[in-house]
Protein backbone atom coordinates (compact mmCIF):
# COMPACT_ATOMS: atom_id res chain seq x y z
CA UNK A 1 156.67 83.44 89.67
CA UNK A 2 156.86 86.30 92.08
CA UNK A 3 159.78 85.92 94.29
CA UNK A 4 157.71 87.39 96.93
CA UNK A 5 155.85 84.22 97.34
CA UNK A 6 157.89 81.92 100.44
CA UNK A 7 157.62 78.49 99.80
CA UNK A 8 158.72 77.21 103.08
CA UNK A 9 155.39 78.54 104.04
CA UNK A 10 153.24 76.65 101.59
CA UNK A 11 151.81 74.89 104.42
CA UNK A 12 150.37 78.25 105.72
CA UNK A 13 148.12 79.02 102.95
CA UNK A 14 144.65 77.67 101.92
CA UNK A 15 144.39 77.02 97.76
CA UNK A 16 141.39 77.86 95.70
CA UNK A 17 141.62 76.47 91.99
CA UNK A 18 139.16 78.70 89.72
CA UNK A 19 136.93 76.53 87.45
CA UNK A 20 135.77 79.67 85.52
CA UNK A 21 136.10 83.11 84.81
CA UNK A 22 135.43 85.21 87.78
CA UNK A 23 136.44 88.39 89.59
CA UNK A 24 138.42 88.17 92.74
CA UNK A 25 135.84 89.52 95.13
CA UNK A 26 133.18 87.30 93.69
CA UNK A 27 135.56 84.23 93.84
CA UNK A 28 136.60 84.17 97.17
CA UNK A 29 133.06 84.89 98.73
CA UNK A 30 131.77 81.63 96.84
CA UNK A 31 135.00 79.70 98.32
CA UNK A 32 135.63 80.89 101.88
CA UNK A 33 132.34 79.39 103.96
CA UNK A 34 130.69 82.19 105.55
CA UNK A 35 132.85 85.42 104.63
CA UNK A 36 131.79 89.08 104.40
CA UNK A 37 132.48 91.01 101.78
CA UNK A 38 134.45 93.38 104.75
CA UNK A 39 136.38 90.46 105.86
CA UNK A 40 137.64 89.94 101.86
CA UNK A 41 138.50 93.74 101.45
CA UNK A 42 140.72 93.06 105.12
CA UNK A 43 142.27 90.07 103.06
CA UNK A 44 142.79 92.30 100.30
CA UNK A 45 144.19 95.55 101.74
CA UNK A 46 146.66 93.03 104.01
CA UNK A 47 148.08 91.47 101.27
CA UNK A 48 147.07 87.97 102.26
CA UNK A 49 145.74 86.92 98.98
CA UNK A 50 148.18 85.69 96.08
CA UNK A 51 146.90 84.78 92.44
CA UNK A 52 149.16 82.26 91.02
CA UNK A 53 151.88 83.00 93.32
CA UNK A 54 151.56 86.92 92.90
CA UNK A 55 150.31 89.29 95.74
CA UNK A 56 146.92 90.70 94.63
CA UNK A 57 144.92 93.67 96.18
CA UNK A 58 142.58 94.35 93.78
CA UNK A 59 138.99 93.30 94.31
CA UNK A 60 137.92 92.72 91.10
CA UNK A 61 140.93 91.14 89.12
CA UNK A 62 139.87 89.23 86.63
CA UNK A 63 140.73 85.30 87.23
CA UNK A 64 140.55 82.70 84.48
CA UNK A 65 140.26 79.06 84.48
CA UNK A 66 143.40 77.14 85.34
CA UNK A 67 144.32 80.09 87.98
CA UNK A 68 145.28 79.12 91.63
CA UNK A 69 144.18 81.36 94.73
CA UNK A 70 145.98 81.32 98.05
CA UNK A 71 144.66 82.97 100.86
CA UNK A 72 147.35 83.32 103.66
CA UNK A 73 145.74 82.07 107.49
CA UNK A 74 148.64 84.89 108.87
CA UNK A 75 149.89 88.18 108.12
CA UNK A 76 153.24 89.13 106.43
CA UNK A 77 156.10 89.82 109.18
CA UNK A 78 158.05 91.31 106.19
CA UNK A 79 154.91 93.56 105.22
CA UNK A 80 155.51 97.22 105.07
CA UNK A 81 155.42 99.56 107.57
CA UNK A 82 155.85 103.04 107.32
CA UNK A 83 155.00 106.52 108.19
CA UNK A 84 155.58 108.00 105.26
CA UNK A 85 154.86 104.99 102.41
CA UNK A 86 151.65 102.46 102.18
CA UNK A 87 151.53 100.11 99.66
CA UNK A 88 148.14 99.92 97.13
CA UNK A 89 148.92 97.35 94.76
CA UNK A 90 152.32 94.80 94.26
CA UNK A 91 152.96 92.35 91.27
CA UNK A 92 155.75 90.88 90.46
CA UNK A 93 156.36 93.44 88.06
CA UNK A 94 155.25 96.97 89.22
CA UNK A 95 154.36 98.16 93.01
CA UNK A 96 151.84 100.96 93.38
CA UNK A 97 152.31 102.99 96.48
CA UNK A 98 150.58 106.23 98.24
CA UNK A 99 153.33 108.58 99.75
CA UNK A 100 152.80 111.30 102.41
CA UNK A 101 153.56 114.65 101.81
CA UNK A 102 157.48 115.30 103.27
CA UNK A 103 159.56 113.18 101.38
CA UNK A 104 161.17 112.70 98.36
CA UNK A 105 160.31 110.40 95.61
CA UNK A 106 163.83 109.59 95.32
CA UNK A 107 167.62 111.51 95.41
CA UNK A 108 170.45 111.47 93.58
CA UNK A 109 172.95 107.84 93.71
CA UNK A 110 174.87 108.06 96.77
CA UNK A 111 172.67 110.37 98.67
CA UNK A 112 171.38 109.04 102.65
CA UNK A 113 168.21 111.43 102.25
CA UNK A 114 165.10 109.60 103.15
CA UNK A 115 163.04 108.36 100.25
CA UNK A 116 159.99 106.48 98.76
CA UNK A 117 162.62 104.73 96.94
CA UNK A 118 165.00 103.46 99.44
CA UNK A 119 161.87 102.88 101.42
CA UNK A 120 161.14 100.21 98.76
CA UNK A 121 164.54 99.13 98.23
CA UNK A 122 164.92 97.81 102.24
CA UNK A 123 160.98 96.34 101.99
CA UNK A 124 162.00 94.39 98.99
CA UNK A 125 165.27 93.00 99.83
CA UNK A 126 164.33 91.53 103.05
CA UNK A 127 162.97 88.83 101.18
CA UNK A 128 165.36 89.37 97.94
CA UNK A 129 168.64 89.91 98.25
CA UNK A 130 170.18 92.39 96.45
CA UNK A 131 166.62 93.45 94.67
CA UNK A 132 165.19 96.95 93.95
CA UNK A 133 162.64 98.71 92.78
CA UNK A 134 162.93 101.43 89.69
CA UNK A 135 161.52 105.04 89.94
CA UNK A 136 158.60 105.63 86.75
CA UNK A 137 157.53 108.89 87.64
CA UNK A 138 157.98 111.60 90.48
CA UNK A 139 155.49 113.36 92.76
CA UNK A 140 157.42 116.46 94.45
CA UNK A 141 158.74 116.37 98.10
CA UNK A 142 155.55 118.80 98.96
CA UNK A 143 153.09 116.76 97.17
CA UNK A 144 151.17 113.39 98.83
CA UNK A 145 149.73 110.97 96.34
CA UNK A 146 149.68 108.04 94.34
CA UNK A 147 153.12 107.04 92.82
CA UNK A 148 154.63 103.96 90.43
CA UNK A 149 157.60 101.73 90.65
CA UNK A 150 159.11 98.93 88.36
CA UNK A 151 160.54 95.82 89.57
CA UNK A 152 162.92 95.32 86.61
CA UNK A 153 164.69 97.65 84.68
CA UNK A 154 163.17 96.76 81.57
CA UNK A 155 159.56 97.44 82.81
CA UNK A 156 160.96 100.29 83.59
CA UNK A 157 162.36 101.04 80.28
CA UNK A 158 158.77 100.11 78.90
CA UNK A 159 156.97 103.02 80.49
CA UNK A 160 159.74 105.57 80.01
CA UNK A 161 159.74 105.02 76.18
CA UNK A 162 155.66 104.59 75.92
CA UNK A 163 154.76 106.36 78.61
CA UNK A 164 152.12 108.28 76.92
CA UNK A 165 150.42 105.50 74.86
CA UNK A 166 150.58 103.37 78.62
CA UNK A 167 149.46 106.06 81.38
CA UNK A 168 146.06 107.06 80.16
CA UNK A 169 144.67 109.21 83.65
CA UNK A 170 147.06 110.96 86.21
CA UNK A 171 145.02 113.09 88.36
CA UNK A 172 145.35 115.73 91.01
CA UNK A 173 143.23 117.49 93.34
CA UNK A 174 144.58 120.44 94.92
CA UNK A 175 143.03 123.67 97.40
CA UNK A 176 143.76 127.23 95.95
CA UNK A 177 143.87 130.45 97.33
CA UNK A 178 140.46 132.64 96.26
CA UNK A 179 137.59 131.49 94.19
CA UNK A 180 138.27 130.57 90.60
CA UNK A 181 136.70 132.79 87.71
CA UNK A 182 136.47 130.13 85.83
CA UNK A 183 134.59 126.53 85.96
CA UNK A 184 137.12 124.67 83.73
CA UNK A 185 140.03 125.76 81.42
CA UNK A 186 143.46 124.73 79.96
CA UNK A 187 146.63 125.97 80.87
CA UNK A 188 149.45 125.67 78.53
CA UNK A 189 152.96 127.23 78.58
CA UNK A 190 156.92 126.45 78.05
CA UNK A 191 158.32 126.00 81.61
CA UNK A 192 162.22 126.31 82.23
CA UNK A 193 164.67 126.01 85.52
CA UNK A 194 166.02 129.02 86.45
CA UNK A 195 170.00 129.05 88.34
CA UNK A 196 168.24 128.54 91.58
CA UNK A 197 165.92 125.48 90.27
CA UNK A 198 162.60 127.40 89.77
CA UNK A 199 160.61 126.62 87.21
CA UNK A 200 158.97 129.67 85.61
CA UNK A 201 156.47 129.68 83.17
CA UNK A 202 156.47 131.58 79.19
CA UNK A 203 153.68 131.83 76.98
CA UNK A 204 155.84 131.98 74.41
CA UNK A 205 158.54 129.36 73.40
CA UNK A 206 161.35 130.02 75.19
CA UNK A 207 163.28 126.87 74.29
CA UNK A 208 161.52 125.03 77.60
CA UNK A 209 159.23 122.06 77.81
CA UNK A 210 155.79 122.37 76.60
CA UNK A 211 153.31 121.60 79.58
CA UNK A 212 149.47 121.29 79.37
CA UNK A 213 147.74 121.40 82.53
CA UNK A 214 143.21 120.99 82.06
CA UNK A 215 141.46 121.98 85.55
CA UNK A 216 138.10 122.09 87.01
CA UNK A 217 136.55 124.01 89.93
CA UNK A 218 134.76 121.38 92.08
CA UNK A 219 133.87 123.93 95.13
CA UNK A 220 134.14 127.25 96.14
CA UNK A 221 133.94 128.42 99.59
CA UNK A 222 135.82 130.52 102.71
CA UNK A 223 138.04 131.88 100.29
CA UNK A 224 139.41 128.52 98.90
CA UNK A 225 138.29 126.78 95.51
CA UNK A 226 139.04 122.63 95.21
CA UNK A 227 140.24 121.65 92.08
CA UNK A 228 140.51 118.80 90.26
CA UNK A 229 143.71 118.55 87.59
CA UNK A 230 144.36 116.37 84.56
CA UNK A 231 147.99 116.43 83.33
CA UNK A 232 148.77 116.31 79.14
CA UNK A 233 152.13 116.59 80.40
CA UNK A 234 154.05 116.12 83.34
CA UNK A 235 157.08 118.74 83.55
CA UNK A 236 158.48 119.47 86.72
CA UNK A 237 156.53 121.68 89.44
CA UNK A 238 153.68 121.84 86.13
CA UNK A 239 150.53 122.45 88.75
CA UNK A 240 152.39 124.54 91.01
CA UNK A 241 153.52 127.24 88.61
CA UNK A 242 150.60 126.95 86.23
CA UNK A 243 148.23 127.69 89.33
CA UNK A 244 150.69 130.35 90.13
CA UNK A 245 149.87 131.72 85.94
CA UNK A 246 146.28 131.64 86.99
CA UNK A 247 146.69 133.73 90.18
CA UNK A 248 145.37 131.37 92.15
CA UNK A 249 148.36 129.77 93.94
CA UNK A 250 148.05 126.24 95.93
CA UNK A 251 147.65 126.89 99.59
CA UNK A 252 150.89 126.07 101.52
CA UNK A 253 152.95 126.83 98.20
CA UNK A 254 155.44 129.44 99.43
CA UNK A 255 157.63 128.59 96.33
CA UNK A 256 155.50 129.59 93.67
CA UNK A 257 153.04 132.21 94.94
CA UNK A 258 151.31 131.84 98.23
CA UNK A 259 152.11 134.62 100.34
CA UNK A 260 150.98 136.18 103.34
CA UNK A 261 150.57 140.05 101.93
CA UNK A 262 148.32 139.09 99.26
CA UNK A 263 146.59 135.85 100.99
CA UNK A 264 146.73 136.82 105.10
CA UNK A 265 145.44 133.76 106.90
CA UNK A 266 145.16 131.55 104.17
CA UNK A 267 148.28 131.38 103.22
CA UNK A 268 149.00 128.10 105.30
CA UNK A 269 146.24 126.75 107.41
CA UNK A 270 146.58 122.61 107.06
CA UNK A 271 151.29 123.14 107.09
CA UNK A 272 151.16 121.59 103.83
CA UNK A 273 150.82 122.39 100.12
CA UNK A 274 147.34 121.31 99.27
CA UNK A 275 148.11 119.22 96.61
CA UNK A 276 147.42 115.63 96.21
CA UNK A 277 147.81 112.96 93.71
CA UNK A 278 144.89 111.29 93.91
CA UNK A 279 143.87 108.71 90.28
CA UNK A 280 146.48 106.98 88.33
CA UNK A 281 145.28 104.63 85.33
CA UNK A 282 147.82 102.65 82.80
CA UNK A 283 147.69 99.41 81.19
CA UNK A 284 149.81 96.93 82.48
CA UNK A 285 153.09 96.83 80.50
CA UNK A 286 153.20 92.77 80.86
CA UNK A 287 149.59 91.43 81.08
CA UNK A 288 147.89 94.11 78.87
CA UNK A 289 145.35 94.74 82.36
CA UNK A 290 144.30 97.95 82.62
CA UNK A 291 144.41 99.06 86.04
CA UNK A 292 142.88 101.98 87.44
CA UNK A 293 143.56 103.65 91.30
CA UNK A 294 142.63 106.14 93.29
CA UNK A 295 142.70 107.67 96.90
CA UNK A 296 140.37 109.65 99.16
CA UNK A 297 140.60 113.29 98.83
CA UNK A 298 142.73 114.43 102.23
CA UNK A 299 140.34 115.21 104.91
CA UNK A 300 141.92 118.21 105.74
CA UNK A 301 141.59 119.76 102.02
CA UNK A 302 137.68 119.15 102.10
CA UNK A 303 137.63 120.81 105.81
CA UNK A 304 138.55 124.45 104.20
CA UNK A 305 135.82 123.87 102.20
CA UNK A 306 133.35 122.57 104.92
């Protein structure tokens, strides 16, 4: 059971009992008298609608027979709110969240920098004392995007020892300076931290991690291209540097390329690096579900382009 179910508010919830296989959108339109299929996403994207007990946003979960559905009649006053964090999907194993660019995934123990983390940490525990959530993966400080956290330790464990037999998609789009030559291509090099924590990039083995970066050129226009990246690997600062390797540096990215004497204007139009975690797909490490998720493209990426 999902300890972020109250039951001193049972009373405050209407039940659905499914009689058959259905999905979740397709279930709660045949239950709730009159709804719209707008007023179910609002249900959804609220988090007002728990599947045995468990907080569900996705719209086409798969239910079975046996299952109960609870819609809530009021919002959460413990729900989330935040600037910089906004929850897409919560079980009561794993919490998917979107992050803005500007802050950091998490720091080191000890540390009072704002995080996604400790974000988490104070959403979770004002329902569950001493509870917390457990980093999977990072997206830099610079980066906005889609990013994954465990509830346990152990489902934690579970994705860092299968992690590549578990996450099958990560995606990125990102704008970079100048057209690209090419439509698609690979990038693959050893990447290493210098004294000053840079990566840089061999292609040679130089005793670094092997990364693997596949792009593709989905527009080209006022001296910007949009790309689209799949990750083989994920090493630290991977798409930065390798679109650094391919001359084409991500716009905002004074770290690793982008520079006013080679780029002028568009070095820095949007204040941001133009890079954006955007699909994330993995099977479920407890039900076997494989879940898929993705955001919008930022607005102000596709307005370089425009």
């Amino acid at each position: 059971m999902s300890k972020f179910f109250d039951r001193k508010a049972m009373n405050h919830y209407t039940d659905y009992h499914v009689d058959e296989p259905a999905e979740l959108m397709q279930f709660l339109m045949t239950k709730i008298a009159g709804v719209s299929r707008t007023r179910v996403k609002e249900l959804l994207s609220q988090r007002m609608v728990y599947v045995d007990k468990v907080i569900t946003t996705q719209y086409n979960a798969p239910l079975h027979k046996g299952q109960i559905v609870q819609v809530a009649k009021n919002r959460h006053k413990h729900d989330l709110v935040s600037r910089w964090v906004k929850i897409v999907y919560e079980d009561a194993f794993i919490v998917v969240v979107e992050k803005k660019e500007g802050i950091l995934t998490n720091t080191m123990p000890g540390a009072r920098q704002l995080n996604v983390k400790s974000i988490l940490d104070e959403y979770v525990k004002r329902t569950n004392k001493g509870f917390a959530v457990h980093t999977v993966h990072r997206l830099d400080r610079e980066t906005s995007g889609l990013l994954l956290f465990a509830k346990r330790r152990d489902i934690q464990q579970i994705f860092t020892d299968n992690w590549k037999d578990i996450v099958s998609d990560r995606r990125y789009v990102a704008v970079v300076q100048g057209e690209m030559e090419k439509d698609e291509g690979t990038v693959m090099s050893w990447l290493t931290d210098n004294k000053m924590f840079v990566t840089y990039s061999s292609t040679v083995d130089n005793g670094g991690k092997r990364a693997i970066t596949n792009y593709r050129t989905l527009k080209r226009k006022n001296g910007y291209s949009l790309v689209e990246l799949k990750l083989d690997t994920g090493r630290k600062n991977q798409i930065r540097v390798h679109m650094q390797d391919l001359n084409h540096p991500i716009v905002g990215d004074f770290k690793y390329g982008s520079n006013e004497e080679q780029h002028g204007d568009h070095t820095d139009p949007i204040g941001r690096v133009c890079l954006h975690a955007f699909r994330l797909q993995f099977t479920h490490p407890v039900t076997g579900e494989r879940l898929k998720f993705e955001t919008p493209y930022p607005n102000a990426f596709t307005s370089l382009l425009a």
